[in-house]
N, C-alpha and C. Protein backbone atom coordinates (compact mmCIF):
# COMPACT_ATOMS: atom_id res chain seq x y z
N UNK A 1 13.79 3.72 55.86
CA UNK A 1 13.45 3.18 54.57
C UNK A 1 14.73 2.86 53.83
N UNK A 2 14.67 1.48 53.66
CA UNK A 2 15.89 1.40 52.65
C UNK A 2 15.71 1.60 51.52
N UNK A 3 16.81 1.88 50.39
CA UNK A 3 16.65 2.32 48.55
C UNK A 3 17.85 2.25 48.38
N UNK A 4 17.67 0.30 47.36
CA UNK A 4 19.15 0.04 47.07
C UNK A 4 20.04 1.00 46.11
N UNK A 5 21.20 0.84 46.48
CA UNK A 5 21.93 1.43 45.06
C UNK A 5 21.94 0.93 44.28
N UNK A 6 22.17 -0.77 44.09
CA UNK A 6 22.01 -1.28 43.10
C UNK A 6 20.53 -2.39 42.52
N UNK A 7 20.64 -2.37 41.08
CA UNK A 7 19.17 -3.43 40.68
C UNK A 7 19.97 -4.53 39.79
N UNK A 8 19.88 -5.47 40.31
CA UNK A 8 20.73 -6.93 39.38
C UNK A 8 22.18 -6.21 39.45
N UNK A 9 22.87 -5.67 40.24
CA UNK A 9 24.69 -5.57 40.11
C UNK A 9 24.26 -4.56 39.60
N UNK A 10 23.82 -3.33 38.88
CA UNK A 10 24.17 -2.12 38.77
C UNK A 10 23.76 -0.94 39.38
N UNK A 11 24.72 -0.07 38.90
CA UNK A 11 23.73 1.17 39.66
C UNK A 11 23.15 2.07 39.16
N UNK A 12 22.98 3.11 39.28
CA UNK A 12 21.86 4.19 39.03
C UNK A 12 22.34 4.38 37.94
N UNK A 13 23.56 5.13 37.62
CA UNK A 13 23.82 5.90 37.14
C UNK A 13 23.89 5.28 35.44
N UNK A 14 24.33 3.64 36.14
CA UNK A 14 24.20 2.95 34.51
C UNK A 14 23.11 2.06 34.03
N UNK A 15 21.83 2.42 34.76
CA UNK A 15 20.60 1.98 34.53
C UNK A 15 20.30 3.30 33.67
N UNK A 16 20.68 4.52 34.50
CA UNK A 16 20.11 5.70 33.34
C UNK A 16 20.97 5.72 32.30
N UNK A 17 22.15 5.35 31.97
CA UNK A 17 22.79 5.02 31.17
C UNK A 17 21.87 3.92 29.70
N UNK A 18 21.63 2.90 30.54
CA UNK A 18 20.99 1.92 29.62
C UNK A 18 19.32 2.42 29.38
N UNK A 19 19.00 3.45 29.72
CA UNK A 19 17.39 3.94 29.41
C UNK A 19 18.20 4.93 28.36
N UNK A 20 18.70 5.84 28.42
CA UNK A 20 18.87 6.44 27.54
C UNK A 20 19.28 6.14 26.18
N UNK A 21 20.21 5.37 26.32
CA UNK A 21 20.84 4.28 24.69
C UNK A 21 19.34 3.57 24.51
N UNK A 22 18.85 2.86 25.10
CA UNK A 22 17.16 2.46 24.57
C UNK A 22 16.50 3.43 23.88
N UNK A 23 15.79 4.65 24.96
CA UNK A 23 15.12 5.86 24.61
C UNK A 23 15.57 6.15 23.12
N UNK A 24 16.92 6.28 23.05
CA UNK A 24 17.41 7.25 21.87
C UNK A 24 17.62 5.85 20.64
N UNK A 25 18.29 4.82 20.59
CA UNK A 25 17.61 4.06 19.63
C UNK A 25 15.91 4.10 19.58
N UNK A 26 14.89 3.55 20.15
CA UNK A 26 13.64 3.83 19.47
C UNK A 26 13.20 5.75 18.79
N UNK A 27 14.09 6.50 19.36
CA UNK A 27 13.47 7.46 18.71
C UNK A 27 13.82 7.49 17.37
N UNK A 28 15.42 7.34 17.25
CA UNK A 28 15.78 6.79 15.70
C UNK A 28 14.79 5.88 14.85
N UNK A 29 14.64 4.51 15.31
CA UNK A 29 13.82 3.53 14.91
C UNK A 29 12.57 4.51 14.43
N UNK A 30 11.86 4.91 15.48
CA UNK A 30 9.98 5.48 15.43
C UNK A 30 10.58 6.53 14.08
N UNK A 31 11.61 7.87 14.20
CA UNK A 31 11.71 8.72 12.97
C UNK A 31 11.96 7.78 11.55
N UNK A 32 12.98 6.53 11.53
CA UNK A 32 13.48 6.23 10.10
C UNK A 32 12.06 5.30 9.75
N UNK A 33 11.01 4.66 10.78
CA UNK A 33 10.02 3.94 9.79
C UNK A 33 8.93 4.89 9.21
N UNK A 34 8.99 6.03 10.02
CA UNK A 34 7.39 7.40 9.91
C UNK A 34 8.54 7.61 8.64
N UNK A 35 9.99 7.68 8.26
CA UNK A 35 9.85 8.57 6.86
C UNK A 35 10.47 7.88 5.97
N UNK A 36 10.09 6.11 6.15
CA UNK A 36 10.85 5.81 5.00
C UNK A 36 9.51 4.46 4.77
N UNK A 37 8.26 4.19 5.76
CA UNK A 37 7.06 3.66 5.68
C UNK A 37 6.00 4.16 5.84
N UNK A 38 6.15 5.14 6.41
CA UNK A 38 4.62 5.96 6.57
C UNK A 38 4.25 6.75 5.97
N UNK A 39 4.98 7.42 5.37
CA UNK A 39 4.87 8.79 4.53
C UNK A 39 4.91 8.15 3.31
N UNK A 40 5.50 7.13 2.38
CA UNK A 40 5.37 6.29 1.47
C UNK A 40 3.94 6.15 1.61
N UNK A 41 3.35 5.33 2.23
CA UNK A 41 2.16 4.59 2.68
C UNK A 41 1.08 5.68 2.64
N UNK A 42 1.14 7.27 3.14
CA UNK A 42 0.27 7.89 3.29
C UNK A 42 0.03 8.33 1.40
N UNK A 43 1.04 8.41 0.87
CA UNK A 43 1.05 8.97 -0.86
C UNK A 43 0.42 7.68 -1.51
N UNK A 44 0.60 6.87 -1.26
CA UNK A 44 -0.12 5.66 -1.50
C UNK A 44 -1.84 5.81 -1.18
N UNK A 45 -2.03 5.32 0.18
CA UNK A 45 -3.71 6.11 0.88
C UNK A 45 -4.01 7.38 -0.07
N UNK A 46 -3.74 8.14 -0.37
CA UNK A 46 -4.19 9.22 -0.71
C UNK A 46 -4.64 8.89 -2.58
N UNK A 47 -4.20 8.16 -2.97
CA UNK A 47 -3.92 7.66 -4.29
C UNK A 47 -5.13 7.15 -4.17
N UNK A 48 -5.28 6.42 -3.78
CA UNK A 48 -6.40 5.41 -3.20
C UNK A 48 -7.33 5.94 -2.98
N UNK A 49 -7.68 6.54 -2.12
CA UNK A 49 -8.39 7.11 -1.68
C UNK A 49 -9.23 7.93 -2.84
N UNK A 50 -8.39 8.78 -3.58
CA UNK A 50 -8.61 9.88 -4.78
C UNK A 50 -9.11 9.13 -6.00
N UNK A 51 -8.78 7.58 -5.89
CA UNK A 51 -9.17 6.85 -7.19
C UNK A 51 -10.70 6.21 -6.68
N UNK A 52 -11.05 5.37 -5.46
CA UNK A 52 -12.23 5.44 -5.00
C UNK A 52 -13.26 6.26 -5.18
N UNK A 53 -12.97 7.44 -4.69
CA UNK A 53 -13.99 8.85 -5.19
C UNK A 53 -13.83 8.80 -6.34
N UNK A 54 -13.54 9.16 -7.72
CA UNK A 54 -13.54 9.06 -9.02
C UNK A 54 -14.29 7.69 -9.19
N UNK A 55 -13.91 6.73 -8.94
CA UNK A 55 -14.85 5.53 -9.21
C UNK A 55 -16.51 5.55 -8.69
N UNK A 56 -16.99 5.93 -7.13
CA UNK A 56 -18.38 6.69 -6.90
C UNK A 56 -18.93 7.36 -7.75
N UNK A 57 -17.90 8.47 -8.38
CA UNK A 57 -18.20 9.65 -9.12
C UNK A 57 -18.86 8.96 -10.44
N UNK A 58 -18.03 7.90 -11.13
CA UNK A 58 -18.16 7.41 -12.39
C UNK A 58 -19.86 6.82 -12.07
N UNK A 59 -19.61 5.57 -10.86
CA UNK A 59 -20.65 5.22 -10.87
C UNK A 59 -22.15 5.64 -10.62
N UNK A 60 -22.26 6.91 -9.74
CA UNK A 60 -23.01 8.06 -9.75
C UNK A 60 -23.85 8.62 -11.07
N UNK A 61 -22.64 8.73 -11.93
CA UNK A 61 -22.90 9.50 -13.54
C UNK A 61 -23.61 7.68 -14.17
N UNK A 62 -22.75 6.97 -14.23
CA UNK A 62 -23.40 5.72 -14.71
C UNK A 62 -25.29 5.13 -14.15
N UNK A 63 -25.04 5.46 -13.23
CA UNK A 63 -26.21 5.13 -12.37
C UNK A 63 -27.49 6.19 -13.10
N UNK A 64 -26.78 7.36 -13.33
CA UNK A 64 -28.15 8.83 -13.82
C UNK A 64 -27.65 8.59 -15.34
N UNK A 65 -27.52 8.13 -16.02
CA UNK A 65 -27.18 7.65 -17.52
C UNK A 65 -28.53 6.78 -17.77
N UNK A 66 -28.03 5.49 -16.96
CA UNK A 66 -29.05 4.24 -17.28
C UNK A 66 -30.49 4.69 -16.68
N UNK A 67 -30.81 5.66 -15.83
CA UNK A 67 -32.15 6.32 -15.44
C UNK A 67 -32.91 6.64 -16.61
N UNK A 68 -31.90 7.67 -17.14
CA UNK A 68 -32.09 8.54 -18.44
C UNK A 68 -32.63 7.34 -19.13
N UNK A 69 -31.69 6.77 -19.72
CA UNK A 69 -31.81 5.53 -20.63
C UNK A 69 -32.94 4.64 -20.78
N UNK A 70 -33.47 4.48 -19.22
CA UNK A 70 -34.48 3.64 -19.03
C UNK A 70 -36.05 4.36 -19.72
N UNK A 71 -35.76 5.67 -19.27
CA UNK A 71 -36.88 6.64 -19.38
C UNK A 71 -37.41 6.80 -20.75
N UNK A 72 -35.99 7.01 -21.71
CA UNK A 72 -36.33 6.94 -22.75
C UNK A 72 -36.49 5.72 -23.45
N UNK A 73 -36.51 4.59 -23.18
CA UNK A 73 -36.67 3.35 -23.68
C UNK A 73 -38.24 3.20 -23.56
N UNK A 74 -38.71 3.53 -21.90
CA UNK A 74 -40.13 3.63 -21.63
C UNK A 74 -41.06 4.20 -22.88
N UNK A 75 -40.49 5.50 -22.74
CA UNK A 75 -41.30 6.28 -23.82
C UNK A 75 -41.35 5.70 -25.16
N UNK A 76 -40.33 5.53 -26.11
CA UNK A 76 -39.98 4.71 -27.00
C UNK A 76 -41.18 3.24 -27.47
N UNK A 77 -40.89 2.37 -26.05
CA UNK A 77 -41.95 1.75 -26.11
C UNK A 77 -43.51 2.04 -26.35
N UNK A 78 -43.56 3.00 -25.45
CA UNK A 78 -44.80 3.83 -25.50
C UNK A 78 -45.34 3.82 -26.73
N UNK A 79 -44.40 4.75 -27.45
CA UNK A 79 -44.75 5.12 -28.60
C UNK A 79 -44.60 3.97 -30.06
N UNK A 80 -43.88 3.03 -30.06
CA UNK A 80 -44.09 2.07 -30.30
C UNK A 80 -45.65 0.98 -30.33
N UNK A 81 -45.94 0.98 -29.53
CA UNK A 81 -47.22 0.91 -29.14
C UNK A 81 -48.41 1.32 -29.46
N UNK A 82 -48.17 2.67 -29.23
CA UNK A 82 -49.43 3.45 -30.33
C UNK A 82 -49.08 3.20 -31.81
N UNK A 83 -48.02 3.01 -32.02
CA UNK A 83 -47.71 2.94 -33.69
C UNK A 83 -48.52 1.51 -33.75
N UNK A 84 -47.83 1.04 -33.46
CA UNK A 84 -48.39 -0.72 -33.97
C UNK A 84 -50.25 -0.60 -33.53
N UNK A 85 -50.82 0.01 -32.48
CA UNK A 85 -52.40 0.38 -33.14
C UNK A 85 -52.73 0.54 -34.35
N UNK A 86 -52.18 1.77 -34.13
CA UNK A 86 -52.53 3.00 -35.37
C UNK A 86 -52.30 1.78 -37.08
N UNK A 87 -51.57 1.04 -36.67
CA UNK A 87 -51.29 -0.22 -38.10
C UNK A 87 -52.32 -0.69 -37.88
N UNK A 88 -52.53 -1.20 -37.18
CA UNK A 88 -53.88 -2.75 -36.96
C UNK A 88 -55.13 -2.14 -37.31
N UNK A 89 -54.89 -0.90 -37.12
CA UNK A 89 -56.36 0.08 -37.11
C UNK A 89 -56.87 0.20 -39.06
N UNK A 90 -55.14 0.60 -39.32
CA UNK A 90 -55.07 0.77 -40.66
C UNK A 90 -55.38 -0.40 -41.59
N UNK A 91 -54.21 -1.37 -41.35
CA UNK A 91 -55.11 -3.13 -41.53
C UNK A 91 -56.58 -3.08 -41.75
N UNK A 92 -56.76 -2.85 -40.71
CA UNK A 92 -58.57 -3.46 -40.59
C UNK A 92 -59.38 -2.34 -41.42
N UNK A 93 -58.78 -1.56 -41.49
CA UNK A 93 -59.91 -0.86 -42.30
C UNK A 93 -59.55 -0.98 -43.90
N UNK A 94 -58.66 -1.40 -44.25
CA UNK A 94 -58.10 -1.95 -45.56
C UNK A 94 -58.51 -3.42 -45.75
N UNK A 95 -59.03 -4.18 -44.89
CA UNK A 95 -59.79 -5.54 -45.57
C UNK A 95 -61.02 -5.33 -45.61
């Protein structure tokens, strides 16, 4: 079995040479964007995130407000209603 020494003119030793200067630039690269874009970005998400829920929350409470609201408008009417009888009733028995 043959197994050249060399790949394109070099050899081993400076192929592992050139993986390692790669390897070790991207690990630099992958650490300086996780702590100078990602961790930014996650305090950000979280912001976000925390203002969304508060906004559900609002609209939740808004949503059981106008229920309320409606309920008592119903009734209101209701009673409205019997009032304006109780007039017509009074009317008519006054002509």
């Amino acid at each position: 079995m043959y197994v050249p020494h060399e790949i394109l003119g070099l050899g081993w030793d400076e192929w592992g040479s050139i993986v390692a200067v790669i390897s070790a630039v991207g690990y630099l690269l992958r650490g300086l964007l996780k702590r100078y874009v990602e961790l930014p970005m996650q305090g950000i998400r979280n912001d976000l995130k925390r203002s969304h829920e508060l906004q559900e929350k609002n609209l939740r409470t808004l949503e059981t407000r106008a229920e309320q609201h409606e309920k008592t408008l119903q009734s209101h009417e209701i009673k409205l209603h019997e009032q304006g009888i109780k007039l017509e009733d009074l009317e008519d028995k006054l002509k």
